[in-house]
Protein backbone atom coordinates (compact mmCIF):
# COMPACT_ATOMS: atom_id res chain seq x y z
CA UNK A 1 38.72 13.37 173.43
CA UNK A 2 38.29 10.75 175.29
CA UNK A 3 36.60 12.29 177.65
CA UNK A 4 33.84 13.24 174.59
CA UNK A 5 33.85 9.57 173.92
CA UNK A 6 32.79 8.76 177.52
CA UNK A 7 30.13 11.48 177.58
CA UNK A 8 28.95 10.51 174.35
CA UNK A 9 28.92 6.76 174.91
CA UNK A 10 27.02 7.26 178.37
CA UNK A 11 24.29 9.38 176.50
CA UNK A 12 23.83 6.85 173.46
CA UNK A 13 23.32 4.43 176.13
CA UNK A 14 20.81 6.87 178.72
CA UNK A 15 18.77 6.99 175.15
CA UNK A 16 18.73 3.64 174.74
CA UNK A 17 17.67 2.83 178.31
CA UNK A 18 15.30 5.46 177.52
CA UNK A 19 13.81 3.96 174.55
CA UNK A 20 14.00 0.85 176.13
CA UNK A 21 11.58 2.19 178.92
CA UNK A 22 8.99 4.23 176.49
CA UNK A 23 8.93 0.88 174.55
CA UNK A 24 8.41 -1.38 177.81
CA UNK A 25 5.79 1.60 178.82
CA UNK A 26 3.89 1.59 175.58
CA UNK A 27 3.78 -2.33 175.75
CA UNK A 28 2.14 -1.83 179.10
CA UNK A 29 -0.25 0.22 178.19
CA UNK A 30 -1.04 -1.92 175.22
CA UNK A 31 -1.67 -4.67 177.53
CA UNK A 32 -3.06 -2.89 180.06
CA UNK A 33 -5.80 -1.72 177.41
CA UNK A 34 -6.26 -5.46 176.53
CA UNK A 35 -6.87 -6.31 180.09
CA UNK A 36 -9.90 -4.02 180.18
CA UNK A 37 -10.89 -5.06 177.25
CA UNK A 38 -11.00 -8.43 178.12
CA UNK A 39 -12.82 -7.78 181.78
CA UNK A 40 -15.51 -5.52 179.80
CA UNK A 41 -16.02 -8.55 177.45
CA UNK A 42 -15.94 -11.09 180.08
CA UNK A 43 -18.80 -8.66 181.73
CA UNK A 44 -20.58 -8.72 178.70
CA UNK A 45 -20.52 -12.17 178.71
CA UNK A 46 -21.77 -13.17 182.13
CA UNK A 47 -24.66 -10.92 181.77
CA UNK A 48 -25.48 -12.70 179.03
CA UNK A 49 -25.23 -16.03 180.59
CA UNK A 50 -27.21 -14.56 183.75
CA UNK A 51 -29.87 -13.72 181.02
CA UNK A 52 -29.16 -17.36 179.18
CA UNK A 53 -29.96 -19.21 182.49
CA UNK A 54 -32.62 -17.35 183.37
CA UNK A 55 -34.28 -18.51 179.80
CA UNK A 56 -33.24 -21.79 180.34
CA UNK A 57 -34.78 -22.13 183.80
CA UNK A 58 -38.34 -20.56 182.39
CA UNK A 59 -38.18 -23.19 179.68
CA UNK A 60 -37.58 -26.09 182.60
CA UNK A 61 -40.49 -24.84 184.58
CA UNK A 62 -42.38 -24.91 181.43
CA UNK A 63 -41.30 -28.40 180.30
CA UNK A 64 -42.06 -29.49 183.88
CA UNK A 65 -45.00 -27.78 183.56
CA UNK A 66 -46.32 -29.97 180.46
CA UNK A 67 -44.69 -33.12 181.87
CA UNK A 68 -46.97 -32.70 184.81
CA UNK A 69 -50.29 -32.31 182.36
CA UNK A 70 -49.03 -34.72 180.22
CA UNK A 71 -48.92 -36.96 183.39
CA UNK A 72 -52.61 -36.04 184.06
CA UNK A 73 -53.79 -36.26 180.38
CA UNK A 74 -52.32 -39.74 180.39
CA UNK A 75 -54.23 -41.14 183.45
CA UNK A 76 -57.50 -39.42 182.36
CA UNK A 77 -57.21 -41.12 179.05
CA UNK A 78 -56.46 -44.53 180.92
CA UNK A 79 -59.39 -43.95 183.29
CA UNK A 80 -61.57 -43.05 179.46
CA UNK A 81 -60.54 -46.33 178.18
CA UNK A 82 -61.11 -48.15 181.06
CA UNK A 83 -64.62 -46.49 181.25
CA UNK A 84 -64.87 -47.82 178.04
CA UNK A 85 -63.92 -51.17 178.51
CA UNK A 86 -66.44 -51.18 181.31
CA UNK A 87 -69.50 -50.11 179.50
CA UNK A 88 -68.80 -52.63 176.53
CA UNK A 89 -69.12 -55.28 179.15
CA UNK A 90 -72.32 -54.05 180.39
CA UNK A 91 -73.53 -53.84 177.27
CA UNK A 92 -72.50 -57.66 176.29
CA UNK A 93 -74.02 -58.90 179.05
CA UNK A 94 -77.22 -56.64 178.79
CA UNK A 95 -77.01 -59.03 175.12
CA UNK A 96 -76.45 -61.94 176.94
CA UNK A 97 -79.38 -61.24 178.92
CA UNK A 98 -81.97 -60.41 176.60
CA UNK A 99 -81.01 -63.33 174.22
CA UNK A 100 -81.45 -65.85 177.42
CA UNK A 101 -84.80 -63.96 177.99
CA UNK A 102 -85.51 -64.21 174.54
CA UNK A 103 -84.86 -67.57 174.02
CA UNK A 104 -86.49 -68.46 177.20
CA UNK A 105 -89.74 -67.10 176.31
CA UNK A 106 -89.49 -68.65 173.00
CA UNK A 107 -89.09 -71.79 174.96
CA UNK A 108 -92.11 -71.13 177.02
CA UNK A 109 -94.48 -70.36 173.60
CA UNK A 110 -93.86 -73.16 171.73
CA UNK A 111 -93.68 -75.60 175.05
């Protein structure tokens, strides 16, 4: 009987082991699923990134692109008002100069 015993304890414990090792085996698949899970959706995300920084780099050449006419829009409209400036001083001294004129030949008539 003892003999049974032995036999019996040493295949209780062989099915443990064994369940031990389907258990262990079915955890590593588990997380061996996860893992390519995880390197699919880390895929997924770079790609989108890639596709992210290629947007972002269009819309800094664009913003560039303004900054640059902006640039140019602001020293045409400086060069405009400076235009400006000069022709109302032409035109105040073109005043100037026909009220001397006028004056002086007012002068002259009544001298």
């Amino acid at each position: 009987m003892a003999d049974y015993d032995w036999n019996e304890q040493h295949r209780q414990q062989v099915l443990q082991g064994r369940q031990i090792l389907e258990r262990t085996s079915a955890s590593l698949a588990r997380s061996n699923q996860i893992a390519i899970e995880t390197e699919h959706t880390g895929h997924e995300v770079i790609n989108e990134l890639e596709v992210q920084r290629e947007s972002l780099l269009r819309s800094q050449r664009r913003l560039e692109n303004a900054n640059d006419d902006l640039s140019k829009s602001g020293a045409i409209i400086r060069a405009m008002k400076r235009n400006v400036l000069y022709n109302k001083l032409i035109l105040i001294m073109i005043i100037v100069m026909e009220v001397v004129i006028l004056a002086g030949m007012i002068a002259l008539k009544f001298m």
